[in-house]
C-alpha atoms as a PDB file:
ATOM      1  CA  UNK A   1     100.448  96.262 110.947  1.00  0.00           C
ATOM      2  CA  UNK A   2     103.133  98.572 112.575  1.00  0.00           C
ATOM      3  CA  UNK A   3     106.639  97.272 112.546  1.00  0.00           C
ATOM      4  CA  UNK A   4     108.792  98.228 115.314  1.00  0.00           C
ATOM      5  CA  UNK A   5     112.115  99.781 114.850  1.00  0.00           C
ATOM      6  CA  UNK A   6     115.132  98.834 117.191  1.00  0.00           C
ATOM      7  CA  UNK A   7     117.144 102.064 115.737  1.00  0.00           C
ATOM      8  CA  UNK A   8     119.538  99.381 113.645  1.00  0.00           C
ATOM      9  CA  UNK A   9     119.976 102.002 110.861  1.00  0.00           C
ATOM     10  CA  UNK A  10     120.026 105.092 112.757  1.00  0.00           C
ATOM     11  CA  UNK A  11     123.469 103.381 114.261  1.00  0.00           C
ATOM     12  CA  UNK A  12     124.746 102.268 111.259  1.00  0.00           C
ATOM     13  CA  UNK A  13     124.326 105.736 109.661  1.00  0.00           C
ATOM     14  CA  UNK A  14     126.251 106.767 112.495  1.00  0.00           C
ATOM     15  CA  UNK A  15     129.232 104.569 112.210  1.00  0.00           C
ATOM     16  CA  UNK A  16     129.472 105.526 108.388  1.00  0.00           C
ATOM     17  CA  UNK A  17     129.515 109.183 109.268  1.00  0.00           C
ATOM     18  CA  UNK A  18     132.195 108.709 112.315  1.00  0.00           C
ATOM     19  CA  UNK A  19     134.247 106.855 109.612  1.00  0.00           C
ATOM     20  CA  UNK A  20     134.410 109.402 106.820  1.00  0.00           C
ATOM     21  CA  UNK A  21     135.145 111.881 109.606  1.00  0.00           C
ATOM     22  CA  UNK A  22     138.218 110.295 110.877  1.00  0.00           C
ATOM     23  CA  UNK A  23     139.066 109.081 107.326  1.00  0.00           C
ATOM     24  CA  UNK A  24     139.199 113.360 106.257  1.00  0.00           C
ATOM     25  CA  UNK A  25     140.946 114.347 109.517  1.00  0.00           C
ATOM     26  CA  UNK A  26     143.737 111.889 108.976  1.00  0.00           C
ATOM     27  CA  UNK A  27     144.669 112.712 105.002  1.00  0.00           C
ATOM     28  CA  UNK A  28     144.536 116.515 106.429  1.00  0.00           C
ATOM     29  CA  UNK A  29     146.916 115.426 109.126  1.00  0.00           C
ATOM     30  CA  UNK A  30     148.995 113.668 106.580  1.00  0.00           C
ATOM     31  CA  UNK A  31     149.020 116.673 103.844  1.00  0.00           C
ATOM     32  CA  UNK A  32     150.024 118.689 107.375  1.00  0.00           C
ATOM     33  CA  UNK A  33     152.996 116.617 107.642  1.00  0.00           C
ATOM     34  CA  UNK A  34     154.234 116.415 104.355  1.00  0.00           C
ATOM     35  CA  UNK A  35     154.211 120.152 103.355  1.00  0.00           C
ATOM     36  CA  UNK A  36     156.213 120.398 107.085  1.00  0.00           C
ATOM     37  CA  UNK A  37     153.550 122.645 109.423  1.00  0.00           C
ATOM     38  CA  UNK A  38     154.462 122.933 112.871  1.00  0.00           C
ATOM     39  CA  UNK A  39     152.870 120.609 115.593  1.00  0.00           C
ATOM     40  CA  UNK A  40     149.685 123.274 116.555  1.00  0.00           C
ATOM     41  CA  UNK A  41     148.956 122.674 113.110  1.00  0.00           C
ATOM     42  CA  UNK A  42     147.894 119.077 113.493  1.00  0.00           C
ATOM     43  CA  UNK A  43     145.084 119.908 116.050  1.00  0.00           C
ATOM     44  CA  UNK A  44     142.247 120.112 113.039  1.00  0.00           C
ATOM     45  CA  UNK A  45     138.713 120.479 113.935  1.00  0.00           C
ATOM     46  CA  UNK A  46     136.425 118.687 111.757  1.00  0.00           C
ATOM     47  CA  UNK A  47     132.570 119.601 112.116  1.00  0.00           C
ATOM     48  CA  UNK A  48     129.581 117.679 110.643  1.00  0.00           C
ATOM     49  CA  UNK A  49     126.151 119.135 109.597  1.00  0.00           C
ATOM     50  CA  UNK A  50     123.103 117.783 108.273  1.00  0.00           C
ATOM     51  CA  UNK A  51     124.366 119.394 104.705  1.00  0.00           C
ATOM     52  CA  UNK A  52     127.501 120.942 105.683  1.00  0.00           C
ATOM     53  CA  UNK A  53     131.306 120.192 106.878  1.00  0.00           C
ATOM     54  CA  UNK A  54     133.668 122.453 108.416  1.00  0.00           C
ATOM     55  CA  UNK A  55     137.394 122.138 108.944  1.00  0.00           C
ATOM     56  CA  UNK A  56     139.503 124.472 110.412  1.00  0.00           C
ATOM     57  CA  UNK A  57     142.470 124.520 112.855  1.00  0.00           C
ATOM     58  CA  UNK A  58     144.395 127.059 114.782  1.00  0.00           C
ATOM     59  CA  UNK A  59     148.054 127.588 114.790  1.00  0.00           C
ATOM     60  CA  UNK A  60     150.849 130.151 115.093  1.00  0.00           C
ATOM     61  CA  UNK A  61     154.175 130.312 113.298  1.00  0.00           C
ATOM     62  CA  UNK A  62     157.348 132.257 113.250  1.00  0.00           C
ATOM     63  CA  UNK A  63     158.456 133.917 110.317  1.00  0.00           C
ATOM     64  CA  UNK A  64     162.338 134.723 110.193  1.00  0.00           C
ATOM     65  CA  UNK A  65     163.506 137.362 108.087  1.00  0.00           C
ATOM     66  CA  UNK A  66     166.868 139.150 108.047  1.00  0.00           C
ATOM     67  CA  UNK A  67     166.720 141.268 111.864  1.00  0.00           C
ATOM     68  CA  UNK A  68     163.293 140.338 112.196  1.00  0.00           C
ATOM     69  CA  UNK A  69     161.203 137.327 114.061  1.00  0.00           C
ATOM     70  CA  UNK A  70     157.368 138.098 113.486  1.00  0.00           C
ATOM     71  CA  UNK A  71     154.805 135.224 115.458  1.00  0.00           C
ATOM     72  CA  UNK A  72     151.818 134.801 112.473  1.00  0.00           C
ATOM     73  CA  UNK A  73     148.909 133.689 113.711  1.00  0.00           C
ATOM     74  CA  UNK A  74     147.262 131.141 110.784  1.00  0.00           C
ATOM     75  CA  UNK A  75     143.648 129.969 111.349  1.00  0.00           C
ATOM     76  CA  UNK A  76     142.661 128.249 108.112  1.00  0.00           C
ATOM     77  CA  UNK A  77     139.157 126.690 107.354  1.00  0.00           C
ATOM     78  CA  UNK A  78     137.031 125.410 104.792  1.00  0.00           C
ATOM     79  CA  UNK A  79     133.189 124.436 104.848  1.00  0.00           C
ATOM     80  CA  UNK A  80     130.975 123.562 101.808  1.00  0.00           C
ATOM     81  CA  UNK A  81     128.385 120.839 100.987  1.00  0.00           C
ATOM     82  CA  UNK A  82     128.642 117.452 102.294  1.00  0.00           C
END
Protein backbone atom coordinates (compact mmCIF):
# COMPACT_ATOMS: atom_id res chain seq x y z
CA UNK A 1 0.00 0.00 0.00
CA UNK A 2 1.54 3.46 -0.94
CA UNK A 3 0.95 6.22 1.51
CA UNK A 4 0.69 9.59 0.18
CA UNK A 5 2.72 12.42 1.41
CA UNK A 6 1.17 16.02 1.77
CA UNK A 7 4.95 17.49 2.20
CA UNK A 8 4.05 18.06 6.22
CA UNK A 9 7.75 17.43 7.09
CA UNK A 10 9.44 18.91 4.24
CA UNK A 11 7.72 22.33 5.79
CA UNK A 12 8.46 21.73 9.10
CA UNK A 13 12.16 21.10 8.28
CA UNK A 14 11.90 24.32 6.75
CA UNK A 15 10.59 26.38 9.55
CA UNK A 16 13.36 24.80 11.88
CA UNK A 17 16.05 25.84 9.46
CA UNK A 18 14.50 29.58 8.91
CA UNK A 19 14.57 29.68 12.78
CA UNK A 20 18.17 28.80 13.55
CA UNK A 21 18.99 31.21 10.73
CA UNK A 22 17.44 34.22 12.19
CA UNK A 23 18.31 32.96 15.72
CA UNK A 24 22.51 33.19 14.40
CA UNK A 25 21.97 36.47 12.50
CA UNK A 26 20.55 38.20 15.52
CA UNK A 27 23.38 37.11 18.38
CA UNK A 28 25.89 38.30 15.41
CA UNK A 29 23.95 41.52 15.26
CA UNK A 30 24.02 41.73 18.98
CA UNK A 31 27.96 40.83 19.42
CA UNK A 32 28.06 43.77 16.44
CA UNK A 33 26.58 46.12 18.79
CA UNK A 34 28.24 45.48 21.83
CA UNK A 35 31.92 45.53 20.66
CA UNK A 36 30.55 49.15 18.93
CA UNK A 37 30.91 48.41 14.81
CA UNK A 38 29.55 50.97 12.71
CA UNK A 39 25.98 50.63 11.15
CA UNK A 40 27.31 48.82 7.53
CA UNK A 41 28.42 46.37 9.88
CA UNK A 42 25.01 45.11 10.87
CA UNK A 43 24.03 44.14 7.23
CA UNK A 44 25.31 40.24 7.81
CA UNK A 45 24.66 37.74 5.20
CA UNK A 46 23.90 34.42 6.47
CA UNK A 47 23.94 31.47 3.81
CA UNK A 48 22.61 27.89 4.29
CA UNK A 49 23.88 24.67 2.56
CA UNK A 50 22.96 21.21 2.62
CA UNK A 51 26.30 20.73 4.96
CA UNK A 52 27.58 24.12 5.09
CA UNK A 53 26.89 27.84 6.55
CA UNK A 54 28.39 30.97 5.54
CA UNK A 55 28.39 34.36 7.22
CA UNK A 56 29.95 37.25 6.09
CA UNK A 57 29.19 41.01 5.85
CA UNK A 58 30.66 44.01 4.20
CA UNK A 59 31.64 47.20 5.79
CA UNK A 60 34.07 50.12 5.71
CA UNK A 61 35.59 52.07 8.58
CA UNK A 62 37.73 55.04 9.25
CA UNK A 63 40.78 54.76 11.04
CA UNK A 64 42.09 58.12 12.70
CA UNK A 65 45.56 58.46 13.45
CA UNK A 66 47.59 61.57 14.29
CA UNK A 67 47.46 63.69 10.48
CA UNK A 68 46.01 60.80 8.97
CA UNK A 69 42.20 59.50 8.10
CA UNK A 70 42.60 56.07 6.18
CA UNK A 71 38.79 54.45 4.93
CA UNK A 72 39.49 50.34 5.72
CA UNK A 73 37.50 48.32 3.93
CA UNK A 74 36.57 45.05 6.43
CA UNK A 75 34.76 42.09 4.78
CA UNK A 76 34.78 39.35 7.42
CA UNK A 77 33.32 35.75 6.95
CA UNK A 78 33.21 32.46 8.31
CA UNK A 79 31.80 29.07 6.81
CA UNK A 80 32.26 25.52 8.27
CA UNK A 81 29.98 22.49 8.89
CA UNK A 82 26.47 22.85 9.79
Amino acid sequence: MVRRRYGRSSLGCLVSMAFAAAVIKRRILAFADSIGLPEAARHVHVKRGQKMISIWAEYYDNIELPGIVREIHFNPQASGPF
